[in-house]
N, C-alpha and C. Protein backbone atom coordinates (compact mmCIF):
# COMPACT_ATOMS: atom_id res chain seq x y z
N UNK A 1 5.79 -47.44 1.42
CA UNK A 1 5.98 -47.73 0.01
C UNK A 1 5.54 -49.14 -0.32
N UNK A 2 5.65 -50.03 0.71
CA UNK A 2 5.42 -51.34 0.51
C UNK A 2 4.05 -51.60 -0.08
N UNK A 3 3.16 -50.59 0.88
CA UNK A 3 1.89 -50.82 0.39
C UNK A 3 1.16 -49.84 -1.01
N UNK A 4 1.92 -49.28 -1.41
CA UNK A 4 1.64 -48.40 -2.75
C UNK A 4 1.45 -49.52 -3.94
N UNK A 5 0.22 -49.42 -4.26
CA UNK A 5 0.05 -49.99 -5.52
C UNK A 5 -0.81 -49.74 -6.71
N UNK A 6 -0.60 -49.23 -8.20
CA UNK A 6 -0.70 -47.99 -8.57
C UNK A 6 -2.58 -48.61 -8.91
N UNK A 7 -2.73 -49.84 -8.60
CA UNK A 7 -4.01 -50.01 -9.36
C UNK A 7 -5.15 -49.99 -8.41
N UNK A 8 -4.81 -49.24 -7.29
CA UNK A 8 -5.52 -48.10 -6.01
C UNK A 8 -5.42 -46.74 -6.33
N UNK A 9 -4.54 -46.05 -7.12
CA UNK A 9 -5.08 -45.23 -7.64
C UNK A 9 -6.11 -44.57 -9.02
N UNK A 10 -6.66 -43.64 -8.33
CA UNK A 10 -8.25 -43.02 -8.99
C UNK A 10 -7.46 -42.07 -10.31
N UNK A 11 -8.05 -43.21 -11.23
CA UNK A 11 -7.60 -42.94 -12.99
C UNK A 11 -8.63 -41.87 -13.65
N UNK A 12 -9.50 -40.75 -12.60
CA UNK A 12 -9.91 -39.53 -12.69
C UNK A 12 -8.85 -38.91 -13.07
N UNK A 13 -8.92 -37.42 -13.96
CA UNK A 13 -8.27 -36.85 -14.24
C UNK A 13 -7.70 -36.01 -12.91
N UNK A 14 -6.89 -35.78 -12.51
CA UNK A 14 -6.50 -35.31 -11.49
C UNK A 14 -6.23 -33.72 -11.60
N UNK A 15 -6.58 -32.64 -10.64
CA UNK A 15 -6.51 -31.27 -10.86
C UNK A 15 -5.85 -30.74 -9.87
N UNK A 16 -4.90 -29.65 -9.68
CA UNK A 16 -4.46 -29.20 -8.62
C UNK A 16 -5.19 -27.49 -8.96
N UNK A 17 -5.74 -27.60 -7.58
CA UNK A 17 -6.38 -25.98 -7.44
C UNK A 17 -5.73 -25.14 -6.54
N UNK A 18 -4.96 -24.46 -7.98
CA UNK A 18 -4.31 -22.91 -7.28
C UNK A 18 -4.49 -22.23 -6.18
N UNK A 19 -6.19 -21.83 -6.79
CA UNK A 19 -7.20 -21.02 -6.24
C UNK A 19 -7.38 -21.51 -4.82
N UNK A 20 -7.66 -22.59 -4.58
CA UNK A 20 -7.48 -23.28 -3.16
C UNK A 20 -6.57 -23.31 -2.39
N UNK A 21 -5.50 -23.49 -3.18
CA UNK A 21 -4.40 -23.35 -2.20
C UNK A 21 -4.18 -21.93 -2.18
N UNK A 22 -3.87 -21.22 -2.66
CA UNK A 22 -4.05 -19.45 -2.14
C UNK A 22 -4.70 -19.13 -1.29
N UNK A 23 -5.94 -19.92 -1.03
CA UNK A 23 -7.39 -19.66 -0.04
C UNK A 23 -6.59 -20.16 1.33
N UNK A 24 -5.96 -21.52 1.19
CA UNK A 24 -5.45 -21.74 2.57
C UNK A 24 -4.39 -21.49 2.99
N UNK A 25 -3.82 -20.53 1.64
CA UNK A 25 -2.41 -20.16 2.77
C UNK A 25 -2.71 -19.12 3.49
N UNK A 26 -4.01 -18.19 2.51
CA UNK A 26 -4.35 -16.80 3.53
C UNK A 26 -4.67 -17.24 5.00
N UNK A 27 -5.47 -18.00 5.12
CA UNK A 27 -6.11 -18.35 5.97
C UNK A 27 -5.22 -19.02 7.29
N UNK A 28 -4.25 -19.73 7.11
CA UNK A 28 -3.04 -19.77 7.92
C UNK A 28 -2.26 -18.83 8.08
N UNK A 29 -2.20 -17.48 7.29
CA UNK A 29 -1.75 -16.54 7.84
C UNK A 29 -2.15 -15.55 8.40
N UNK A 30 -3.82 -15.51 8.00
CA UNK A 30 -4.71 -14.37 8.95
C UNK A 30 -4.59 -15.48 10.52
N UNK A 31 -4.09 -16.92 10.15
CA UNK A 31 -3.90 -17.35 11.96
C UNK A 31 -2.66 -17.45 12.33
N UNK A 32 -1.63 -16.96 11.80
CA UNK A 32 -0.50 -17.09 12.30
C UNK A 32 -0.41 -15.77 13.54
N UNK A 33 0.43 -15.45 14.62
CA UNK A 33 0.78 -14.52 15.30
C UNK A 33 1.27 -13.60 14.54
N UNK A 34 1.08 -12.01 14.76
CA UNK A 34 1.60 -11.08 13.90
C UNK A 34 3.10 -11.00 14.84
N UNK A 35 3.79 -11.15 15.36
CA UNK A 35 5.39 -11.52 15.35
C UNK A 35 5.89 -12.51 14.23
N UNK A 36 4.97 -13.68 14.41
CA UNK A 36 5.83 -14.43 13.14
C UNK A 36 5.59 -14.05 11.87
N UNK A 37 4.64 -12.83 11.28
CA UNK A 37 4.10 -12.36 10.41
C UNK A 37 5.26 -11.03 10.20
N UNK A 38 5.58 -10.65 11.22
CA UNK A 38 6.77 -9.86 11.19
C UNK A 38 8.21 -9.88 10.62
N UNK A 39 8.31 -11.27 11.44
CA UNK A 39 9.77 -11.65 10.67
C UNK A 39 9.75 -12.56 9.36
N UNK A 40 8.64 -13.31 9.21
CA UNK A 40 8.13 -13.16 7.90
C UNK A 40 8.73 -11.91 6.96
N UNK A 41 7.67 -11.13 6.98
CA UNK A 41 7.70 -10.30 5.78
C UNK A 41 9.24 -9.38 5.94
N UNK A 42 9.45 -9.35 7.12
CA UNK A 42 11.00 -8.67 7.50
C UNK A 42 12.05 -9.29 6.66
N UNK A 43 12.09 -10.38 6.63
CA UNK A 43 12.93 -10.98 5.74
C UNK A 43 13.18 -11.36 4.27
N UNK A 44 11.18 -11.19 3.96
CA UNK A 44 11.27 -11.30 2.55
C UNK A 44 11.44 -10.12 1.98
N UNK A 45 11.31 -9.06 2.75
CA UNK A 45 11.53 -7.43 2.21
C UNK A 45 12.80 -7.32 1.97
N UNK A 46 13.62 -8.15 2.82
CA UNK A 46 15.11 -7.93 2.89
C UNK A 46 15.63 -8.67 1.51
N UNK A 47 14.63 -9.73 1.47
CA UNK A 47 15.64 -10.73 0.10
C UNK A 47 15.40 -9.82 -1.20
N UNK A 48 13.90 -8.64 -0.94
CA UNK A 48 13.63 -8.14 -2.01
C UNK A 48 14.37 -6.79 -2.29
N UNK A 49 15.48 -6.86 -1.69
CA UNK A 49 16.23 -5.58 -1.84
C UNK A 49 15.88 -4.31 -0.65
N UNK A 50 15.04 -4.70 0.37
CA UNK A 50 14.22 -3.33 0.78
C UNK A 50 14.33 -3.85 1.87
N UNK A 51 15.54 -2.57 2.61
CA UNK A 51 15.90 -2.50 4.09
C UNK A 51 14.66 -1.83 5.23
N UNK A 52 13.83 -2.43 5.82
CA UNK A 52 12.47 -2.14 6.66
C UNK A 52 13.15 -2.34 7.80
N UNK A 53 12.71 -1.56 8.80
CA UNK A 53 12.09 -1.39 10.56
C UNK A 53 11.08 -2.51 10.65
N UNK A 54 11.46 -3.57 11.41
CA UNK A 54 10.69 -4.29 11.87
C UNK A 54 9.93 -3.79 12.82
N UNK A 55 10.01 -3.06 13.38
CA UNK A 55 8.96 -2.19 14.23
C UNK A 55 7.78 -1.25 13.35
N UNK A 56 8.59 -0.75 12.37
CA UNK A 56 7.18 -0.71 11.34
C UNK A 56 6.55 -1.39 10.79
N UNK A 57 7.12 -2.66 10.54
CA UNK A 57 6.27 -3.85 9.88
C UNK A 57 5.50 -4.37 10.69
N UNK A 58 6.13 -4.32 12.00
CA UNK A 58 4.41 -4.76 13.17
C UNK A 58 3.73 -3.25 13.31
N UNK A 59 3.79 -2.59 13.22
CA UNK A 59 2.36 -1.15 12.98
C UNK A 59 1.58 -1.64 11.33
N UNK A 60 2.10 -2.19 10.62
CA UNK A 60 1.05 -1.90 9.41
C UNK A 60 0.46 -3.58 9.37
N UNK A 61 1.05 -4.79 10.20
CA UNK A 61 0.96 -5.81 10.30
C UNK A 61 -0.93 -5.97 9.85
N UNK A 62 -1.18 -5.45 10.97
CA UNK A 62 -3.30 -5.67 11.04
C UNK A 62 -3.54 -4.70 9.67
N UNK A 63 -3.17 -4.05 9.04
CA UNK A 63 -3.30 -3.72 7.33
C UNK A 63 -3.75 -4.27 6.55
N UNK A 64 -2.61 -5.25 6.64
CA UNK A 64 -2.62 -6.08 5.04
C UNK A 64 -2.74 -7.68 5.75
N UNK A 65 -2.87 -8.06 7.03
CA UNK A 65 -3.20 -9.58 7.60
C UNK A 65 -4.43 -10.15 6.96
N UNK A 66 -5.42 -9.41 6.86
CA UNK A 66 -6.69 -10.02 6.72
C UNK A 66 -6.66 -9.60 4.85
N UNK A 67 -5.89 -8.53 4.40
CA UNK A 67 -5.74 -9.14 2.78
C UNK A 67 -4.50 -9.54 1.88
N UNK A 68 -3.77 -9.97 2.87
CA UNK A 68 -2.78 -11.06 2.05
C UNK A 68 -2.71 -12.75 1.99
N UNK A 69 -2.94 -13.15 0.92
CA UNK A 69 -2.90 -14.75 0.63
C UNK A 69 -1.42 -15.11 1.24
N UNK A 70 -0.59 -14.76 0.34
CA UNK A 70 0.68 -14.80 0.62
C UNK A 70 1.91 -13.99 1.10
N UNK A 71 3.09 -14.41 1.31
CA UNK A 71 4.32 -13.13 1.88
C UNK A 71 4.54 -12.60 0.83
N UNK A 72 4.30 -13.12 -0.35
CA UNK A 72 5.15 -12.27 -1.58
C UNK A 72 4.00 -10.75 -1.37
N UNK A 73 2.65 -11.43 -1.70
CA UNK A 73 1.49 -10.01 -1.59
C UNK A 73 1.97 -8.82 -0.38
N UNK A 74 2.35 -9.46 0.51
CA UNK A 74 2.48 -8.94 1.92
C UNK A 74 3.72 -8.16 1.72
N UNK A 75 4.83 -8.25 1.02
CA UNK A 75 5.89 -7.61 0.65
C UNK A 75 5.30 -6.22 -0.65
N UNK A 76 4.36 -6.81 -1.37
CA UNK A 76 3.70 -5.71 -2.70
C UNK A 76 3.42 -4.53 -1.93
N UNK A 77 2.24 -4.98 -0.65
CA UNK A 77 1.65 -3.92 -0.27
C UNK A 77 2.66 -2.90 0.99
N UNK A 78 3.77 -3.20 1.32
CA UNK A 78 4.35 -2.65 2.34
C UNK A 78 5.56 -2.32 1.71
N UNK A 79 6.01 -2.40 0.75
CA UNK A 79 7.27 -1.81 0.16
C UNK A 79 7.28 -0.35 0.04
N UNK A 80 6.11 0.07 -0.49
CA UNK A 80 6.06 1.44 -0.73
C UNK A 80 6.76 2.29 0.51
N UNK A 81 6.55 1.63 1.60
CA UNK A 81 6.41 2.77 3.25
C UNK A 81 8.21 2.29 3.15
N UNK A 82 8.99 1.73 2.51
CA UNK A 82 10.66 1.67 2.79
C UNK A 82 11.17 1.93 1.14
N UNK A 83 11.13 2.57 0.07
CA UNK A 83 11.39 3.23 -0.77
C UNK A 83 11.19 4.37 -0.80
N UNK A 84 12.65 4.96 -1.44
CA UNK A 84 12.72 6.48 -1.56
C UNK A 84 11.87 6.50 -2.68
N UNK A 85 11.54 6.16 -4.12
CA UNK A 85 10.56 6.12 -4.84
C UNK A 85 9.61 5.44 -5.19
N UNK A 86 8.39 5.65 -5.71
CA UNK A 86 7.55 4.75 -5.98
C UNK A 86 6.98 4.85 -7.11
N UNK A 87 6.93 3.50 -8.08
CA UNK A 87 7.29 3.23 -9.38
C UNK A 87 5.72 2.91 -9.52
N UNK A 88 4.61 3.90 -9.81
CA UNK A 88 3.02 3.24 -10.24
C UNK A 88 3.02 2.21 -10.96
N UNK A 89 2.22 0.82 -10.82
CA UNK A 89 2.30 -0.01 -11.65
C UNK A 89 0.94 0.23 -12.43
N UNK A 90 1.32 -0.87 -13.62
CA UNK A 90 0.21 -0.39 -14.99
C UNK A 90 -1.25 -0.28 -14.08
N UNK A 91 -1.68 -0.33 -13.47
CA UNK A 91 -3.56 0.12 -13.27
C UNK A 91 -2.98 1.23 -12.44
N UNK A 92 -1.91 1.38 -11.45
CA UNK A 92 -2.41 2.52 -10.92
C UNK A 92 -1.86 3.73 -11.85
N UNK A 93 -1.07 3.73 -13.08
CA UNK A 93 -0.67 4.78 -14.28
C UNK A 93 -2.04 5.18 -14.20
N UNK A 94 -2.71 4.20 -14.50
CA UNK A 94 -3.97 4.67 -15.72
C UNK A 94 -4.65 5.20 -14.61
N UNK A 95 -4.46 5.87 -13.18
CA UNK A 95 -5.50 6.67 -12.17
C UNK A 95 -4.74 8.01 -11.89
N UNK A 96 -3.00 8.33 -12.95
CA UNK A 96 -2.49 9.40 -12.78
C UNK A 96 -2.06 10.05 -13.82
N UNK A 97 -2.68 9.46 -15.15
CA UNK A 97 -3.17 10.33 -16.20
C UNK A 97 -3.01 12.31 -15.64
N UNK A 98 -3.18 12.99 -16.79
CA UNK A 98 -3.16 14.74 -16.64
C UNK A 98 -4.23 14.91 -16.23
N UNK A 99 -5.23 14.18 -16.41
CA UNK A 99 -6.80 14.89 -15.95
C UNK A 99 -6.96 14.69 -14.22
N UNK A 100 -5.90 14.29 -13.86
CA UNK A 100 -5.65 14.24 -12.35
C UNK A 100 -4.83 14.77 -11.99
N UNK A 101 -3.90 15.62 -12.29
CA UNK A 101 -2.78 16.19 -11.81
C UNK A 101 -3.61 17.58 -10.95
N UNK A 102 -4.41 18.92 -11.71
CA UNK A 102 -4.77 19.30 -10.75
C UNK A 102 -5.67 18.91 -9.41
N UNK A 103 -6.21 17.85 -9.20
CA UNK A 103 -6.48 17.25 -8.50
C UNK A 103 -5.67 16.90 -7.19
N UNK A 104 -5.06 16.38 -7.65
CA UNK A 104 -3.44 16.04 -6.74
C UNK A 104 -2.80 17.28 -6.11
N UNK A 105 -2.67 17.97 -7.04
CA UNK A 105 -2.32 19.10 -6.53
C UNK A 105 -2.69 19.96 -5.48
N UNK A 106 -4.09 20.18 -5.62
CA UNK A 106 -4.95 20.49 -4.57
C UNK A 106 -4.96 19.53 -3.49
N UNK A 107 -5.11 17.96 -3.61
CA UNK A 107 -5.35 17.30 -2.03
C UNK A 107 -3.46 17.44 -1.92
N UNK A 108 -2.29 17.76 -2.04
CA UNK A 108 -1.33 17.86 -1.66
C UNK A 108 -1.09 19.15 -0.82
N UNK A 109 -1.73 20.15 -1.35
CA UNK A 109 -1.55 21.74 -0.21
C UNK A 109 -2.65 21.83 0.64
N UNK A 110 -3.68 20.67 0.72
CA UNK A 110 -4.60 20.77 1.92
C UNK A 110 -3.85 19.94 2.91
N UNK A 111 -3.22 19.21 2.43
CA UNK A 111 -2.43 18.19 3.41
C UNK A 111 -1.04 18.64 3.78
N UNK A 112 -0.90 19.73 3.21
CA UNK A 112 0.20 20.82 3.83
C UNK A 112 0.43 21.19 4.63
N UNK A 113 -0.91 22.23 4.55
CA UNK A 113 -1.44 22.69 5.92
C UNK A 113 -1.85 22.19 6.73
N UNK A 114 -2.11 20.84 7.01
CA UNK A 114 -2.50 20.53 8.39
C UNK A 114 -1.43 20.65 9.31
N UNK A 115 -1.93 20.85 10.55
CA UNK A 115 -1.31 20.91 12.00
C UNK A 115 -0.70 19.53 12.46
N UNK A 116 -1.90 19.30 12.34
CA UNK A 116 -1.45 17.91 13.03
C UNK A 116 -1.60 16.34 12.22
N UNK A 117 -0.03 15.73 11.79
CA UNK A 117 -0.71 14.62 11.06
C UNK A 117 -1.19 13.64 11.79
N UNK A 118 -2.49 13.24 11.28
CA UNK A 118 -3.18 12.12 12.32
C UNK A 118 -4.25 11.65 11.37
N UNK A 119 -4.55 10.39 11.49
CA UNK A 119 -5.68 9.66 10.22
C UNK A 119 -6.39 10.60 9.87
N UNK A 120 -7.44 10.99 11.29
CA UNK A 120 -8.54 11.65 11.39
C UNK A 120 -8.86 12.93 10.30
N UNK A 121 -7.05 13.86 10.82
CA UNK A 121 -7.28 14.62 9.53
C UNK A 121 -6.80 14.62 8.89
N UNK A 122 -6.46 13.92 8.31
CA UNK A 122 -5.75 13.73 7.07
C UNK A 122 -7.44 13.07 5.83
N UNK A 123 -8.23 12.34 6.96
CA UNK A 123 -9.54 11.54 6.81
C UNK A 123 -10.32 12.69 6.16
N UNK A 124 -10.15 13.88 7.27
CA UNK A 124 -11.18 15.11 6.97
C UNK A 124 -10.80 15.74 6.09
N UNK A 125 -9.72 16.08 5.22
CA UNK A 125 -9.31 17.00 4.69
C UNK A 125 -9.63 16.33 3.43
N UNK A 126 -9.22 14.86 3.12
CA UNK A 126 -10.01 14.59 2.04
C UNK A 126 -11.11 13.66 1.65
N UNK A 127 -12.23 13.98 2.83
CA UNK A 127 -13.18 13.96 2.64
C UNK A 127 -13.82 15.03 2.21
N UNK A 128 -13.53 16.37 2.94
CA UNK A 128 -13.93 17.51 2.29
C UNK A 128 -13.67 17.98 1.09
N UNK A 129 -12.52 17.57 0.33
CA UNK A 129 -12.17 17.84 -0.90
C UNK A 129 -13.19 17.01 -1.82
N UNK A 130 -13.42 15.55 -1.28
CA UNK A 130 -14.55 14.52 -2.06
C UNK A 130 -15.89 15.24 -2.14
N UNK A 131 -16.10 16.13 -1.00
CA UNK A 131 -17.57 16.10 -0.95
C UNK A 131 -17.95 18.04 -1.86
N UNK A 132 -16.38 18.40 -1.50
CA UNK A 132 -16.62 20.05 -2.95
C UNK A 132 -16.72 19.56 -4.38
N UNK A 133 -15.97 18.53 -4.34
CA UNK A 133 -15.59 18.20 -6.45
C UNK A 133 -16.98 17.47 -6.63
N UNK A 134 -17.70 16.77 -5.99
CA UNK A 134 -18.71 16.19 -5.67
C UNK A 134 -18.52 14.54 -6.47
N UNK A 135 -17.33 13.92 -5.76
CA UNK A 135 -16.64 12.84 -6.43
C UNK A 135 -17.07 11.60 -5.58
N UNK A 136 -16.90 10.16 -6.30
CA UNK A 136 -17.68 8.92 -5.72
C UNK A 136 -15.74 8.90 -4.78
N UNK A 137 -16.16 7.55 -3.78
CA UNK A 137 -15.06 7.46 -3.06
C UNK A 137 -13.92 6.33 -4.11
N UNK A 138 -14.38 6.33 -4.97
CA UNK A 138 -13.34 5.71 -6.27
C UNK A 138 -12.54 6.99 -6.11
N UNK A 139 -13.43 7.80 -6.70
CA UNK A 139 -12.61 9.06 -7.77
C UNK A 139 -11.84 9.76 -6.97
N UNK A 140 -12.07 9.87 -5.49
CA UNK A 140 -11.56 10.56 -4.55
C UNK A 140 -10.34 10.32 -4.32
N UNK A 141 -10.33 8.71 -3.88
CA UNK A 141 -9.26 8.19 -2.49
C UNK A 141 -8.21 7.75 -3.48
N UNK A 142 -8.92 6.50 -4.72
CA UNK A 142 -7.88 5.72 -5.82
C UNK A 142 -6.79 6.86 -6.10
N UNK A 143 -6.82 7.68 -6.73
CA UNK A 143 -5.26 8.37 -7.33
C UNK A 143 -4.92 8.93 -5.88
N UNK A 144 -5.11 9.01 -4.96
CA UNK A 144 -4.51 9.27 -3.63
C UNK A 144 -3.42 8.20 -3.76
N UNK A 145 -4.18 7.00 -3.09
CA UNK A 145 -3.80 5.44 -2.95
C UNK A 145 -2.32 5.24 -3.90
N UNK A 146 -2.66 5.85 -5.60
CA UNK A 146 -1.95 5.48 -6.48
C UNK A 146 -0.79 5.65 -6.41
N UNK A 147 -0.64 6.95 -6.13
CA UNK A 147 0.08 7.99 -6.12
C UNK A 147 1.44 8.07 -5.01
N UNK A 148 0.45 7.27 -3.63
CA UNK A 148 1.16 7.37 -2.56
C UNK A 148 2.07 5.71 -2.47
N UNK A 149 1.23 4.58 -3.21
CA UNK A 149 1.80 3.34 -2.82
C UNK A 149 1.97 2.77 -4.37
N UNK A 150 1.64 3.35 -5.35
CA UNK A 150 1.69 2.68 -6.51
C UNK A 150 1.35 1.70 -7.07
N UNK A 151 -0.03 1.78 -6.26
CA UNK A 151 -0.79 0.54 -6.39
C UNK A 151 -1.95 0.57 -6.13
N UNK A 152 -3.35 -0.45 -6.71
CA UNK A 152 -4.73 0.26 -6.43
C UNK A 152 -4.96 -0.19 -5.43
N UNK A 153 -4.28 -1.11 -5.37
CA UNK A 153 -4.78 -2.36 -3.90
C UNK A 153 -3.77 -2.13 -2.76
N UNK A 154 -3.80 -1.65 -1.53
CA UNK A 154 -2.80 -1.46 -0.23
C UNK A 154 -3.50 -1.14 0.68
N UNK A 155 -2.37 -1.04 1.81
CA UNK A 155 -3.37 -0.99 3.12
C UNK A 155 -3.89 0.61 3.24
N UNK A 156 -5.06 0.82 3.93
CA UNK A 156 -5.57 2.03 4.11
C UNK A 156 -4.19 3.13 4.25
N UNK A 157 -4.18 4.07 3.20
CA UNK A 157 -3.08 5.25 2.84
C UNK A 157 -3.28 5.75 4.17
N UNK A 158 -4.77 6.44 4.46
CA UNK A 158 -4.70 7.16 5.55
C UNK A 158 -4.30 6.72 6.90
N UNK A 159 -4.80 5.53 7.64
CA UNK A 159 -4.65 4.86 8.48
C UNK A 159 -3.06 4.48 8.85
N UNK A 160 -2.39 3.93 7.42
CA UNK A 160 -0.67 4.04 7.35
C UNK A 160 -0.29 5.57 7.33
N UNK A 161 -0.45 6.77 6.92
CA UNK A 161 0.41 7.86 7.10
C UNK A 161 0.20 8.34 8.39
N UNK A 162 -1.08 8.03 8.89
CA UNK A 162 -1.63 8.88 9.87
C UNK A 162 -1.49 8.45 10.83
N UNK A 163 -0.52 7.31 11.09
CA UNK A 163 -0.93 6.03 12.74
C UNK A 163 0.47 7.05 12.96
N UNK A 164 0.24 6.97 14.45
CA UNK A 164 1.29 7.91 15.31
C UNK A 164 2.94 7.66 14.87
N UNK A 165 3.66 8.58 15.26
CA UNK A 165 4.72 8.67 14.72
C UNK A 165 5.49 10.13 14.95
N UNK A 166 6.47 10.87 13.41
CA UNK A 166 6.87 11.70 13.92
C UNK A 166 6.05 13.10 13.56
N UNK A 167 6.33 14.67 14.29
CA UNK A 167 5.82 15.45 13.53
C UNK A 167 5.36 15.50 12.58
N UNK A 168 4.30 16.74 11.77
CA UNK A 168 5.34 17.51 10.38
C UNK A 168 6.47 17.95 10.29
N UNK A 169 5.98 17.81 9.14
CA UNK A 169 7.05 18.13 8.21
C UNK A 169 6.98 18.80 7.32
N UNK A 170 7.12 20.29 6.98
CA UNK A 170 5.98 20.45 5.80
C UNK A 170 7.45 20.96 4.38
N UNK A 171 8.82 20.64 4.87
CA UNK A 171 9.82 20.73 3.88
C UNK A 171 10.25 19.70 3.62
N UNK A 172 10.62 19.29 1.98
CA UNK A 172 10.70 18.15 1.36
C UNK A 172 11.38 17.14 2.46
N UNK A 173 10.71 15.80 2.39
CA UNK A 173 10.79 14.80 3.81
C UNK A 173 11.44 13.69 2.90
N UNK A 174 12.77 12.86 3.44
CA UNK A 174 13.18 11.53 2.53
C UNK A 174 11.97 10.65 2.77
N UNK A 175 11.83 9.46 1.75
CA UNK A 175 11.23 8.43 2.25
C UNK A 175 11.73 7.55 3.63
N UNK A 176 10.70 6.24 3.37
CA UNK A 176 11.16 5.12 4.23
C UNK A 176 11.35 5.70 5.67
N UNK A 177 10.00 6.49 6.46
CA UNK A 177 9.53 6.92 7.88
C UNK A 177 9.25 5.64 8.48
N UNK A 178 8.12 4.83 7.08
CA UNK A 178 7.08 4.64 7.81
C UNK A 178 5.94 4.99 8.54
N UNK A 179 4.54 4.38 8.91
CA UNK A 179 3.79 5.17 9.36
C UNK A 179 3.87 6.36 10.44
N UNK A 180 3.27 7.27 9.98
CA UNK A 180 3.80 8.64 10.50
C UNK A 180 4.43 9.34 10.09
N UNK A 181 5.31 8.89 8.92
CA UNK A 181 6.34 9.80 8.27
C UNK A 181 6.02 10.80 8.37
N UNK A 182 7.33 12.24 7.44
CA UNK A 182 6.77 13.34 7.70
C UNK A 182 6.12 13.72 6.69
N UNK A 183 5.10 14.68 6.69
CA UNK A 183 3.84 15.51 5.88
C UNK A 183 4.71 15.87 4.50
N UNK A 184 5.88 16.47 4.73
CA UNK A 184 6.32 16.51 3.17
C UNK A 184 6.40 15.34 2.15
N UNK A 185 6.77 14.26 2.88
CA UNK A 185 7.24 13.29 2.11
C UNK A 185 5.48 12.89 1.29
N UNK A 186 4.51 12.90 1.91
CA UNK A 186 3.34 11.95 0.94
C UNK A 186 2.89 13.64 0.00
N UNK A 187 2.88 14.69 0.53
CA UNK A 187 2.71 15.82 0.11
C UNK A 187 3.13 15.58 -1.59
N UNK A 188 4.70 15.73 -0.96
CA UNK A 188 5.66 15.96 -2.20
C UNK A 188 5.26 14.61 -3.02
N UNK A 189 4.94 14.03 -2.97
CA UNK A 189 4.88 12.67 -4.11
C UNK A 189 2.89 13.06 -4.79
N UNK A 190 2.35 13.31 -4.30
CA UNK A 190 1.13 13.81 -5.04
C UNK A 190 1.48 15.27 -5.41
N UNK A 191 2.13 16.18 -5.67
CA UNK A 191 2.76 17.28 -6.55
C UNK A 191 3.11 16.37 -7.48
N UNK A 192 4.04 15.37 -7.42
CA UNK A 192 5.03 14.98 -8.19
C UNK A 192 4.33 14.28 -9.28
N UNK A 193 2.93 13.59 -9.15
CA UNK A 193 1.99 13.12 -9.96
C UNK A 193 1.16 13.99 -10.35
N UNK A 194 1.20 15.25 -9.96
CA UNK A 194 -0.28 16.41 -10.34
C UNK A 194 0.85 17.19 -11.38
N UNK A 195 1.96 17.11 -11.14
CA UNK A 195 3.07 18.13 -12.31
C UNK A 195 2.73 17.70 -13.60
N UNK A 196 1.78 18.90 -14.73
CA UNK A 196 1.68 18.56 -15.81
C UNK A 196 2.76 18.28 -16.37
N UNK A 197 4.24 18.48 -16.41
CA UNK A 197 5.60 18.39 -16.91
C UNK A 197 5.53 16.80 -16.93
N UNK A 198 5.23 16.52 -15.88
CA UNK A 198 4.98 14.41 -15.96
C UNK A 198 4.31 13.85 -17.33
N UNK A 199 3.26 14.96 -17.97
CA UNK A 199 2.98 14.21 -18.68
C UNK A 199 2.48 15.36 -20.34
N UNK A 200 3.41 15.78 -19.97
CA UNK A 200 3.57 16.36 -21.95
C UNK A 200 4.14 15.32 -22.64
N UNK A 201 5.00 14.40 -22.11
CA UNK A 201 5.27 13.24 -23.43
C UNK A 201 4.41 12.16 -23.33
N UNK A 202 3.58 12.11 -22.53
CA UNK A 202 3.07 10.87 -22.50
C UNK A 202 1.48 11.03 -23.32
């Protein structure tokens, strides 16, 4: 303090950049260890009301590492996998509109029937649905995405339902599995967005 003297400081207008600092907190956290990235977000899930498996939060950890700035983001994109419901926010509404419900409907009873849940097919089943409607991978995957995490931006849907875990399931499944959950539970939530009844008042 002794040596502070204000007529050393630069009478430039001075700016603090947000944008920069967002840049370097990502960047200290794509280098932090995914353990301390664990109890990280383990705890801020907890302050946010949302009781998580820290053992699932290190499976979806390499997800969302390389696209979260911050823990709050890191809590947006992983809440969905520990709620019994999921509340679409305003952009992903506007991808579950009625002109998508039969849509939904259909990738929900192909994903019924599968045998076995696993990325791969869960990958194939709606890829093949993308490549009959003859749809871009917007039109395809987004109201999937929407539907399943309530949000446009999260970690790969398929990669999170499909990373090992438990059986099917193909009768209504609670939330909050986590990756692997069972087949009813992501099933039943794209019905639940393809039900024209969702949207006669809207």
């Amino acid at each position: 303090m002794d040596r502070f003297d204000l007529d050393r400081v630069s009478h430039n207008s001075a700016a603090f950049d947000a944008e920069k600092l967002r840049w370097m907190n990502g960047h200290y956290i794509r280098e932090s260890p995914d353990v301390r990235l664990v109890e990280l977000l383990t705890e801020a899930l907890s302050r946010a009301g949302v009781r998580a498996d820290p053992k699932v939060v290190a499976t979806a950890i390499p997800l969302v590492k390389t696209r979260m700035h911050t823990i709050k983001e890191g809590v947006d994109y992983l809440r969905f996998l520990f709620v019994d419901e999921v509340e679409p926010d305003e952009k992903a509404r506007k991808l579950l509109g009625p002109e998508r419900a039969e849509y939904l409907r259909e990738a929900a009873a192909r994903l019924e029937a599968l045998e076995e849940w696993k990325a791969d097919e869960i990958r194939a089943v709606l890829d093949g649905l993308k490549k009959e409607r003859e749809l871009s991978n917007n039109q395809a995957f987004q109201p999937v995405r929407a539907a399943v995490t309530g949000a446009t931006v999260s970690p790969s849907t398929v990669r999170v339902d499909g990373a090992p875990g438990p059986g099917p399931n193909l009768g209504p499944a609670p939330r909050g599995g986590g990756p692997g959950r069972e087949l009813g539970s992501l099933a039943l939530e794209l019905r639940q967005f393809g039900d024209p009844r969702r949207h006669r008042d809207g």
